[in-house]
Protein backbone atom coordinates (compact mmCIF):
# COMPACT_ATOMS: atom_id res chain seq x y z
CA UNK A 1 2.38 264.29 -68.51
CA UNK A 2 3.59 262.64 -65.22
CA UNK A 3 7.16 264.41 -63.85
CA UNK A 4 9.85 261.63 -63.35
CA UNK A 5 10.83 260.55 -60.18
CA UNK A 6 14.36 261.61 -59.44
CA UNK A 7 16.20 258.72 -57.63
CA UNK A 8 16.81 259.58 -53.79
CA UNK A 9 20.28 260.95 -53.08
CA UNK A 10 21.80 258.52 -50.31
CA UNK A 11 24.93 259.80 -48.56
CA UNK A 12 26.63 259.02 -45.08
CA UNK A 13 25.40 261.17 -42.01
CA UNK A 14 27.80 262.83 -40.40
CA UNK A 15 28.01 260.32 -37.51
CA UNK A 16 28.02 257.39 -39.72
CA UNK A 17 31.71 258.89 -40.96
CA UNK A 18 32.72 259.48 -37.80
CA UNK A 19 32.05 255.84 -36.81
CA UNK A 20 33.92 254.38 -39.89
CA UNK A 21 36.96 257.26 -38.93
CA UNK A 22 36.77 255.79 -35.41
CA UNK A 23 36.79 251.89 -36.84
CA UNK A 24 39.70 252.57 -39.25
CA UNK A 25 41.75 254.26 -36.44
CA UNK A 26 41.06 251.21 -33.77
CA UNK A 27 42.07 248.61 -36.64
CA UNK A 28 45.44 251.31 -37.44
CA UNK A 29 46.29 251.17 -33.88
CA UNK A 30 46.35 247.18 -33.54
CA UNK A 31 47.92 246.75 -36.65
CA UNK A 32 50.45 248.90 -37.12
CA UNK A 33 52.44 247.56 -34.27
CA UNK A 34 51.67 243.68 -35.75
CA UNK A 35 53.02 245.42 -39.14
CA UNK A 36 56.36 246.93 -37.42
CA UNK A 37 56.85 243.49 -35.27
CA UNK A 38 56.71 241.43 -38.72
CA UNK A 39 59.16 243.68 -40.34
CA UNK A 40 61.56 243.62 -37.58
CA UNK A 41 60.93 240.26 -37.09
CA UNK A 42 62.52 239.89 -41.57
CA UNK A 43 65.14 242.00 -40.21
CA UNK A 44 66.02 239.53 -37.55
CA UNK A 45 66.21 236.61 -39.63
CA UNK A 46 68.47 238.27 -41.71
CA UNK A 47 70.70 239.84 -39.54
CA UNK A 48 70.66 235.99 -38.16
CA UNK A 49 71.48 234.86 -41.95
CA UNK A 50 73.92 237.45 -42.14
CA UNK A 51 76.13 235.74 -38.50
CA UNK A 52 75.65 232.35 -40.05
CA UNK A 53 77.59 232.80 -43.02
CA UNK A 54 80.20 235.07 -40.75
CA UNK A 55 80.10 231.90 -38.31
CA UNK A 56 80.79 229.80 -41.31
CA UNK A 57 83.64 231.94 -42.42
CA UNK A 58 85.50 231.95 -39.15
CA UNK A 59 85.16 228.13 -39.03
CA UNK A 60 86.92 227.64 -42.35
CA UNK A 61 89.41 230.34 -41.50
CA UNK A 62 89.82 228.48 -38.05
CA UNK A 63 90.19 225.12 -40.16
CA UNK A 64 93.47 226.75 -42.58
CA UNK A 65 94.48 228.69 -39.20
CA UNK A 66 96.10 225.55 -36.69
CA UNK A 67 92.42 226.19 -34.82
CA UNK A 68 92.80 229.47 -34.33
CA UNK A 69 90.17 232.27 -34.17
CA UNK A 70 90.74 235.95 -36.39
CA UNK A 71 92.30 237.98 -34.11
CA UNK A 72 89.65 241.00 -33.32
CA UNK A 73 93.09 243.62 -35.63
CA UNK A 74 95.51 242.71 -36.73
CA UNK A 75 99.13 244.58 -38.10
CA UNK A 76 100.06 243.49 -41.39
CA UNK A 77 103.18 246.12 -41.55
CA UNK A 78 101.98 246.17 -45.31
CA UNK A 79 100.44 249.23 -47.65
CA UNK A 80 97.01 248.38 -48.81
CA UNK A 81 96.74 248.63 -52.92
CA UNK A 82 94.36 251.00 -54.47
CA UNK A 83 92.38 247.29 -56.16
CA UNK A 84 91.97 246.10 -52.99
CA UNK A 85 89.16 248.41 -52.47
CA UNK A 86 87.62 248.04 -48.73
CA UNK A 87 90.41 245.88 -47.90
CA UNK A 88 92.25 248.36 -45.45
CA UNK A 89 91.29 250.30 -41.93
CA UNK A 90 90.13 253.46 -41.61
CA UNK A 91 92.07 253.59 -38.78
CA UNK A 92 95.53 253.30 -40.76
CA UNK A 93 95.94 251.04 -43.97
CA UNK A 94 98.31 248.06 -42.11
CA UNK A 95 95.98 246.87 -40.11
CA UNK A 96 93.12 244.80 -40.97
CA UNK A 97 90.19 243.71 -38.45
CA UNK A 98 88.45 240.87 -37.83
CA UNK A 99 85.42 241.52 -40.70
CA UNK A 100 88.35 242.12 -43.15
CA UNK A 101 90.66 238.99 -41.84
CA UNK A 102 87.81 236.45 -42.70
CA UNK A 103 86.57 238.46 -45.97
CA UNK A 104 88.25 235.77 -47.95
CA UNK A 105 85.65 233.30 -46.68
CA UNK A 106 82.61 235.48 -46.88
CA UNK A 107 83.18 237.07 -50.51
CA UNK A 108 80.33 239.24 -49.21
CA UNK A 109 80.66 242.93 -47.91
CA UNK A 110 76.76 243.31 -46.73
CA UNK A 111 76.98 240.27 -44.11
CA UNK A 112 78.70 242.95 -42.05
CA UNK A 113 75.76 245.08 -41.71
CA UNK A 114 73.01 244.19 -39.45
CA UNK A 115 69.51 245.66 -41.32
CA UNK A 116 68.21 246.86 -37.95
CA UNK A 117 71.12 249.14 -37.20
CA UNK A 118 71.35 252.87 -38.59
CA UNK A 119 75.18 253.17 -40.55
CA UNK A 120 73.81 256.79 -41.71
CA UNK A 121 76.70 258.02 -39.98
CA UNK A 122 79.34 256.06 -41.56
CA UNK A 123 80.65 255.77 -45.25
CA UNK A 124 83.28 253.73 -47.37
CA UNK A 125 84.82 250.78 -45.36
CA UNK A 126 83.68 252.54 -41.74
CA UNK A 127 80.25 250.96 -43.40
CA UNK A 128 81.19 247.45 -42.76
CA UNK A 129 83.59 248.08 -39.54
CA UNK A 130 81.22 249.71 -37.41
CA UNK A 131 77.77 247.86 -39.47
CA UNK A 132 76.59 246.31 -35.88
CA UNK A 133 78.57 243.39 -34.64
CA UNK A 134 81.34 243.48 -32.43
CA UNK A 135 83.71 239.86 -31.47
CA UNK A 136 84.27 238.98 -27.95
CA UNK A 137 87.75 239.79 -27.32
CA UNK A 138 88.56 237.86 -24.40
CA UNK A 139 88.63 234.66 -27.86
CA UNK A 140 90.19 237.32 -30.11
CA UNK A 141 92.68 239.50 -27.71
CA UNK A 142 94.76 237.44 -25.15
CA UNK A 143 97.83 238.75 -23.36
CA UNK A 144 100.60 237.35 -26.01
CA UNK A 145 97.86 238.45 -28.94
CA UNK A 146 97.48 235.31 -30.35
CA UNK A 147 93.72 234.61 -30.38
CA UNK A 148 92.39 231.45 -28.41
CA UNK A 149 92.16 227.85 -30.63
CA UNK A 150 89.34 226.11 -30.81
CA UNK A 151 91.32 223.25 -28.94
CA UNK A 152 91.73 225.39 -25.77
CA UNK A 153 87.77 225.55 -25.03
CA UNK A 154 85.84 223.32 -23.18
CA UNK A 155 82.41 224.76 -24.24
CA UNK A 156 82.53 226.35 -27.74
CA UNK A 157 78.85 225.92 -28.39
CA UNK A 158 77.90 227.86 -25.15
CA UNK A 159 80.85 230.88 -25.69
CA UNK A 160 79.95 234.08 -26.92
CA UNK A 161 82.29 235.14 -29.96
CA UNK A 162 80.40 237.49 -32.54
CA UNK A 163 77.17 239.59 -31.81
CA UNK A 164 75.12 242.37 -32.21
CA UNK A 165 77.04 245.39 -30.69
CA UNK A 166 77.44 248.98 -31.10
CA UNK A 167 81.31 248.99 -31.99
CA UNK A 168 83.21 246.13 -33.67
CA UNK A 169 84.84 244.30 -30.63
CA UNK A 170 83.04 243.74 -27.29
CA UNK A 171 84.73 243.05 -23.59
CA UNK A 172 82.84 242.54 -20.73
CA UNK A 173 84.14 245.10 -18.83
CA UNK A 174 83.50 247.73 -21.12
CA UNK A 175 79.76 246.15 -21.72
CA UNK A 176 78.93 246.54 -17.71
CA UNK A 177 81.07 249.83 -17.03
CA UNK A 178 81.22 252.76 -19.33
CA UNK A 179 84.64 254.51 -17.83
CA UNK A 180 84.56 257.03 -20.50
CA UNK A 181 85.70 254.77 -22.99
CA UNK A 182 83.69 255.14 -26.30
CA UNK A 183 86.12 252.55 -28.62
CA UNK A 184 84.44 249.51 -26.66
CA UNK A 185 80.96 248.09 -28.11
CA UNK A 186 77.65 247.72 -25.68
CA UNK A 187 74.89 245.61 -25.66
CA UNK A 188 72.02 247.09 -27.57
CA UNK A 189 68.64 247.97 -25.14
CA UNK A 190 71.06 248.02 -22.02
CA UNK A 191 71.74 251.66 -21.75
CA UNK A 192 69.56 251.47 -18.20
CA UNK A 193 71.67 248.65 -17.28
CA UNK A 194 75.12 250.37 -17.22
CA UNK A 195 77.47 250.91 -14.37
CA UNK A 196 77.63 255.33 -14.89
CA UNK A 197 76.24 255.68 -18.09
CA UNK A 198 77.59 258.90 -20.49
CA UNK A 199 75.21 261.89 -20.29
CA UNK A 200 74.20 261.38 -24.23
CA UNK A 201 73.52 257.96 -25.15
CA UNK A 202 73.15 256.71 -28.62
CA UNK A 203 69.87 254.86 -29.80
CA UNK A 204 71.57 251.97 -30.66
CA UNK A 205 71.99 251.80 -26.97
CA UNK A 206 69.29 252.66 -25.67
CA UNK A 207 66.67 250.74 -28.08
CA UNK A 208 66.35 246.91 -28.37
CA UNK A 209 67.65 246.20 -31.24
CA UNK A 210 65.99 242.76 -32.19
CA UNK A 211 62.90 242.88 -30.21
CA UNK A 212 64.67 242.69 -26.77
CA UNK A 213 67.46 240.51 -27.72
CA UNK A 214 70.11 240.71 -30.06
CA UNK A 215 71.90 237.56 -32.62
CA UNK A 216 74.82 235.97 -31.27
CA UNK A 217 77.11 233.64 -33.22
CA UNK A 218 78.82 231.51 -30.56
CA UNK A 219 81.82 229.65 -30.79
CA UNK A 220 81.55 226.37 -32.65
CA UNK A 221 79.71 228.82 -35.73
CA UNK A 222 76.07 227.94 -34.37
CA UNK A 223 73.67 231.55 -34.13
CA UNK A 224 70.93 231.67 -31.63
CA UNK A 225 68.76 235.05 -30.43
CA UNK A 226 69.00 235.68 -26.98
CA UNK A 227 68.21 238.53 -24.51
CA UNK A 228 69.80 241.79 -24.62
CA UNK A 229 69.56 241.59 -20.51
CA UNK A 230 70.99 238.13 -20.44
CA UNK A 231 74.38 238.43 -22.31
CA UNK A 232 74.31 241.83 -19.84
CA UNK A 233 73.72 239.94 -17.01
CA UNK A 234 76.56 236.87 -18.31
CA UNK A 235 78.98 239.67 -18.35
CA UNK A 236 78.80 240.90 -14.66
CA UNK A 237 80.95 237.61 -13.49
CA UNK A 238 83.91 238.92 -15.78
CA UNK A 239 82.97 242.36 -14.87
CA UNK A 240 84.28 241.34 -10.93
CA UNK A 241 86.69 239.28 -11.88
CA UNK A 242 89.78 240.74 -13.49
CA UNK A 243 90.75 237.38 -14.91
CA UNK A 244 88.19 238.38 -17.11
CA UNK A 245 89.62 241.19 -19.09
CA UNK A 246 92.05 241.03 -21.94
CA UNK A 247 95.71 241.26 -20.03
CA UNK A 248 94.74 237.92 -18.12
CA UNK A 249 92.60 236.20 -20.89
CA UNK A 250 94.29 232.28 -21.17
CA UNK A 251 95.51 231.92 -17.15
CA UNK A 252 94.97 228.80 -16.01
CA UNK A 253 93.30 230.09 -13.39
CA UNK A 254 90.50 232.25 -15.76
CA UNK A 255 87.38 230.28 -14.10
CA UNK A 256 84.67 232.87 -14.05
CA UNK A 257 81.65 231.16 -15.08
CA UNK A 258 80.27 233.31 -17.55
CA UNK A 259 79.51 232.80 -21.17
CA UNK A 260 81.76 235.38 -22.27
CA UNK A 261 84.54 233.57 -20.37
CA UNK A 262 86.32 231.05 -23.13
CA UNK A 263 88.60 229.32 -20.63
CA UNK A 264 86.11 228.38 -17.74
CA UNK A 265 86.22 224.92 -16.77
């Protein structure tokens, strides 16, 4: 009687697996940065969904407000209630900021949080306060602390009022110069653009935040991405000009031409 043939054994050589090791690690490399660009690329549209619906809120509260924008705090003199939840500062429970002040129009807590920004760090209403967008204060902060009306600005569409920052209010002094001051938001990804940077610098600051740009809701309630570098850069001209920061905001004579700049003519 015949033996039976045994079928062959058939395996991968050594440098067969070593070639499909090597192909699998090529394709890893070029797509794991595609991966990581599409998922900040989500994040982007919602932290873009998430200044639309703030835009929309500030333009109904500017509608019941004579054309006024939310101040950037403000001192109601009165005791928050234990029901009203988030609805008080951390900072002292009569005042309310500007995320708080235009709640009523929002009914949503989360809009205040940009996905791409780490809030680790913070917990209960500090969440939503320091959740990654600051307001240009130069619209929010004038020298008599009213905020600026709608009526007042000749460009609304092209002003900066809400965006991506690392604290919740933004001047452009503070953006360009650091001065030791740490209760003043940046411009994510410009940490190597600052006038004397602090020795530790936080990576909010020193990473792009939305692909090297950041969300900005501008005046009239319209949200566009632009450059990190470029609202930087738009912030120099107030930077030089002292008619630029908060005690002067509203002269007559504020004329800077920069996009931060609400009264330029």
């Amino acid at each position: 009687m015949k033996g039976r043939k045994h079928p062959s054994k058939v395996a991968f050589t050594l440098i067969e697996l070593l070639v499909v090791i090597a192909i699998i690690s090529v394709l890893a490399a070029i797509l794991f940065p595609v991966f990581a660009r599409a998922r900040e690329n989500a994040r982007r549209a919602s932290c873009m969904s998430n200044l639309k619906q703030i835009g929309l809120g500030v333009m109904m509260y500017v509608q019941d407000y004579d054309g006024k924008y939310p101040p950037d705090a403000n001192s109601t003199g009165a005791v928050a209630k234990p029901e009203d939840g988030w609805w008080y500062s951390p900072g002292g429970v009569n005042w309310l900021f500007w995320q708080q002040t235009i709640y009523p129009y929002t009914k949503n807590d989360q809009v205040y949080i940009c996905p791409s920004k780490d809030i680790s760090a913070y917990s209960g209403p500090s969440r939503y306060l320091y959740g990654g967008y600051g307001i240009n204060t130069l619209l929010s902060v004038p020298s008599n602390r009213q905020p600026a009306s709608i009526a007042s600005l000749e460009y609304p569409a092209s002003t900066y009022h809400i965006m991506d920052s690392t604290h919740w209010r933004m001047e452009p002094y503070f953006v360009v110069e650091w001065s030791g001051d740490s209760g003043w938001g940046r411009v994510p990804g410009t940490a190597a653009l600052i006038k004397h940077p602090p020795a530790t610098i936080s990576s909010d600051l020193q990473n792009d935040r939305h692909l090297g740009g950041l969300n900005m809701e501008f005046a009239d309630g319209h949200v566009k991405w632009l450059k990190s570098s470029l609202v930087f850069q738009e912030a120099v001209p107030c930077y030089k000009d002292s008619y630029c920061r908060g005690a002067n905001a509203g002269k007559a004579d504020m004329t800077t031409n920069s996009e931060w700049n609400p009264y330029r003519k």
